[in-house]
N, C-alpha and C. Protein backbone atom coordinates (compact mmCIF):
# COMPACT_ATOMS: atom_id res chain seq x y z
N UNK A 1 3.17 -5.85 -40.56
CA UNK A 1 3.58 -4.49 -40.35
C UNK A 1 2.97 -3.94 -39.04
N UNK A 2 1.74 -4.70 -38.50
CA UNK A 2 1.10 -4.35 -37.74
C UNK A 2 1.51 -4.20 -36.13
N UNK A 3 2.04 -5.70 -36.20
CA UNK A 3 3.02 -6.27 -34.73
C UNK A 3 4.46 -5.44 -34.66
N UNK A 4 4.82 -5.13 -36.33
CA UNK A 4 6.04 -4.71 -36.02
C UNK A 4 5.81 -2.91 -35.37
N UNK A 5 4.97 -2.27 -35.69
CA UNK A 5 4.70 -0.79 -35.17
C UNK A 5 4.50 -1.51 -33.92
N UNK A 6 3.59 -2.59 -33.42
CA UNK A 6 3.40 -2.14 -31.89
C UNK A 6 4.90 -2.55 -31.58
N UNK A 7 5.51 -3.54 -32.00
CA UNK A 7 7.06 -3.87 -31.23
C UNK A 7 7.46 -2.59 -30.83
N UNK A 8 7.95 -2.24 -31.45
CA UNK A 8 8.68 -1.03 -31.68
C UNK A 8 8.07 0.32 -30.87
N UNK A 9 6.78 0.75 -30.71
CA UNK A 9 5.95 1.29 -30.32
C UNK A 9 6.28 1.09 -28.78
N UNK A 10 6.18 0.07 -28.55
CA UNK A 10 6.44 -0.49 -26.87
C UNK A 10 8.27 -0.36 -26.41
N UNK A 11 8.92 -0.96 -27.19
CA UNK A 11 10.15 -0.31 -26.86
C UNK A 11 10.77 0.51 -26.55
N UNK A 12 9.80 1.58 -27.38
CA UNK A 12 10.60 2.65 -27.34
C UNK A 12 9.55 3.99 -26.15
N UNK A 13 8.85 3.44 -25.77
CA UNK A 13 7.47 4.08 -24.67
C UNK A 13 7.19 3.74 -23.76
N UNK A 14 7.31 1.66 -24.12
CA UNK A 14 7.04 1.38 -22.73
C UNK A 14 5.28 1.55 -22.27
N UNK A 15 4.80 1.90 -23.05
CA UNK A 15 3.12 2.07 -22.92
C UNK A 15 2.18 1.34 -23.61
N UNK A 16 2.10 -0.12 -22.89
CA UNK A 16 1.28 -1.15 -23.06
C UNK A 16 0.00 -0.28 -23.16
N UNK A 17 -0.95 0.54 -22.56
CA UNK A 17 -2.26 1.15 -22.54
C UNK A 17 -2.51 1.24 -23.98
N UNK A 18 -1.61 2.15 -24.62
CA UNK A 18 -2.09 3.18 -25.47
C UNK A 18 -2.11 2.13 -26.63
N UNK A 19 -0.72 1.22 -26.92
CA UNK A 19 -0.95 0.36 -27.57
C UNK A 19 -2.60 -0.90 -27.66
N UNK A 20 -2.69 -1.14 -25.96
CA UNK A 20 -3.61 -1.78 -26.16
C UNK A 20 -4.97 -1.26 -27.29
N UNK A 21 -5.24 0.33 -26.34
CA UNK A 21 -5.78 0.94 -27.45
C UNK A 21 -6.07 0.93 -28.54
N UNK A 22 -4.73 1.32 -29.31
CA UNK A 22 -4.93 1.70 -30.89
C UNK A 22 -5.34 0.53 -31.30
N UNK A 23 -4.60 -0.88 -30.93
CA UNK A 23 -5.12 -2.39 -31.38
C UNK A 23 -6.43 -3.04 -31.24
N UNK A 24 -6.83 -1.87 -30.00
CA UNK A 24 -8.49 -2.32 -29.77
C UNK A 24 -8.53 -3.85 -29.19
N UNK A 25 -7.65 -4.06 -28.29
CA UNK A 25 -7.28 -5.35 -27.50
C UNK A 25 -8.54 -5.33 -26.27
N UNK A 26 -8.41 -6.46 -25.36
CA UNK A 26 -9.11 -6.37 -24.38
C UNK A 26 -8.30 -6.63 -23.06
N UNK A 27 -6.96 -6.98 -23.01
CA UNK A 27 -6.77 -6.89 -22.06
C UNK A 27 -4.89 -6.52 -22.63
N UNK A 28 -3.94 -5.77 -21.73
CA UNK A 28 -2.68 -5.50 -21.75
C UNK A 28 -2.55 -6.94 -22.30
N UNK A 29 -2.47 -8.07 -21.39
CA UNK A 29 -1.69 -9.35 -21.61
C UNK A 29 -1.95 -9.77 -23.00
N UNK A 30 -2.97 -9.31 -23.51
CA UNK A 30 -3.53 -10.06 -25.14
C UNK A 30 -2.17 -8.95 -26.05
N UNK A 31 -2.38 -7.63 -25.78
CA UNK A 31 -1.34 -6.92 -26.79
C UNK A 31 0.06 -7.44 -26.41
N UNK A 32 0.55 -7.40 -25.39
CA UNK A 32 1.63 -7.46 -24.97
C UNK A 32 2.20 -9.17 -25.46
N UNK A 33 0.97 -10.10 -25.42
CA UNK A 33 1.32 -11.21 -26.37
C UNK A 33 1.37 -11.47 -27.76
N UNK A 34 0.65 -10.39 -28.36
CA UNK A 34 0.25 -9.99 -29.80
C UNK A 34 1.88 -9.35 -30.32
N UNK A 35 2.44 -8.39 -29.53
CA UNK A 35 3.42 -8.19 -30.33
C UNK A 35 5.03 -9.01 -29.74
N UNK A 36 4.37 -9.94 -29.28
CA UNK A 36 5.59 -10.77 -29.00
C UNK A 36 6.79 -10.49 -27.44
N UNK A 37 5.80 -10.15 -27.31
CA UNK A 37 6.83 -9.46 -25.66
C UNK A 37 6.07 -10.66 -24.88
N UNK A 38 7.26 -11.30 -24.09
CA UNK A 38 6.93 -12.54 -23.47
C UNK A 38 7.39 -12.39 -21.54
N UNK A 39 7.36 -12.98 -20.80
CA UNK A 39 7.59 -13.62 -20.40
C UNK A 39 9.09 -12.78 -19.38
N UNK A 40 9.89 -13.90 -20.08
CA UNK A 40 10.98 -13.41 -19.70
C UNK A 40 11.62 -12.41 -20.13
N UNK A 41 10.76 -11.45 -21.26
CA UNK A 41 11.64 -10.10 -21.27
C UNK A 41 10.85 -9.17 -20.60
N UNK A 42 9.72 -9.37 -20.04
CA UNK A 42 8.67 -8.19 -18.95
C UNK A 42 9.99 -8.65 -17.45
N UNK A 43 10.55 -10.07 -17.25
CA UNK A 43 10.97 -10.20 -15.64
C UNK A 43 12.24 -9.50 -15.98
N UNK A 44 13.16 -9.81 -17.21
CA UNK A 44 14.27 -8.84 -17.21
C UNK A 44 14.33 -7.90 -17.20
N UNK A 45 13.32 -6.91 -17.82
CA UNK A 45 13.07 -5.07 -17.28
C UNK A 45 12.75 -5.54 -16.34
N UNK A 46 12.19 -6.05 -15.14
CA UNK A 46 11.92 -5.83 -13.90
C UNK A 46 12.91 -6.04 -12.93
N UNK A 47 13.66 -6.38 -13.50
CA UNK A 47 15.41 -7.13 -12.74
C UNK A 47 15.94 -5.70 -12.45
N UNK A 48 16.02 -5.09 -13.73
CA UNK A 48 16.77 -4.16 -14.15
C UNK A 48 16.56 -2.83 -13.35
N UNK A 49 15.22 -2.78 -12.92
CA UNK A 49 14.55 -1.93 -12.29
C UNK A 49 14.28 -1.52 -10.87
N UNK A 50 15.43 -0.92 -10.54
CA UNK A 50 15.89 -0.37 -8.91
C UNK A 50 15.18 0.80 -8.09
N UNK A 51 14.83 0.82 -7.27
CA UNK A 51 14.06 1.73 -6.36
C UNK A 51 15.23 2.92 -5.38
């Protein structure tokens, strides 16, 4: 239930910090691997993402 609030939490915010936070992580990359956000879905929002 835990991974699934941060999933969801991050989807919909987009705020790796706060998550790291509440999880009491030590670094973004540990939460951001904790709730399953990988890789190639951080480079596809970044594709997506125009200046």
């Amino acid at each position: 239930m835990r991974k699934t609030f941060g999933y969801h939490f991050y989807q919909q915010t987009k705020d790796v910090a706060m998550l790291q936070q509440i999880f009491g992580h030590s670094a973004p990359s540990v939460t951001l691997r904790y709730i399953g956000i990988n890789e190639d879905m951080m480079d596809q929002a970044l594709q997506s993402f125009s200046l």
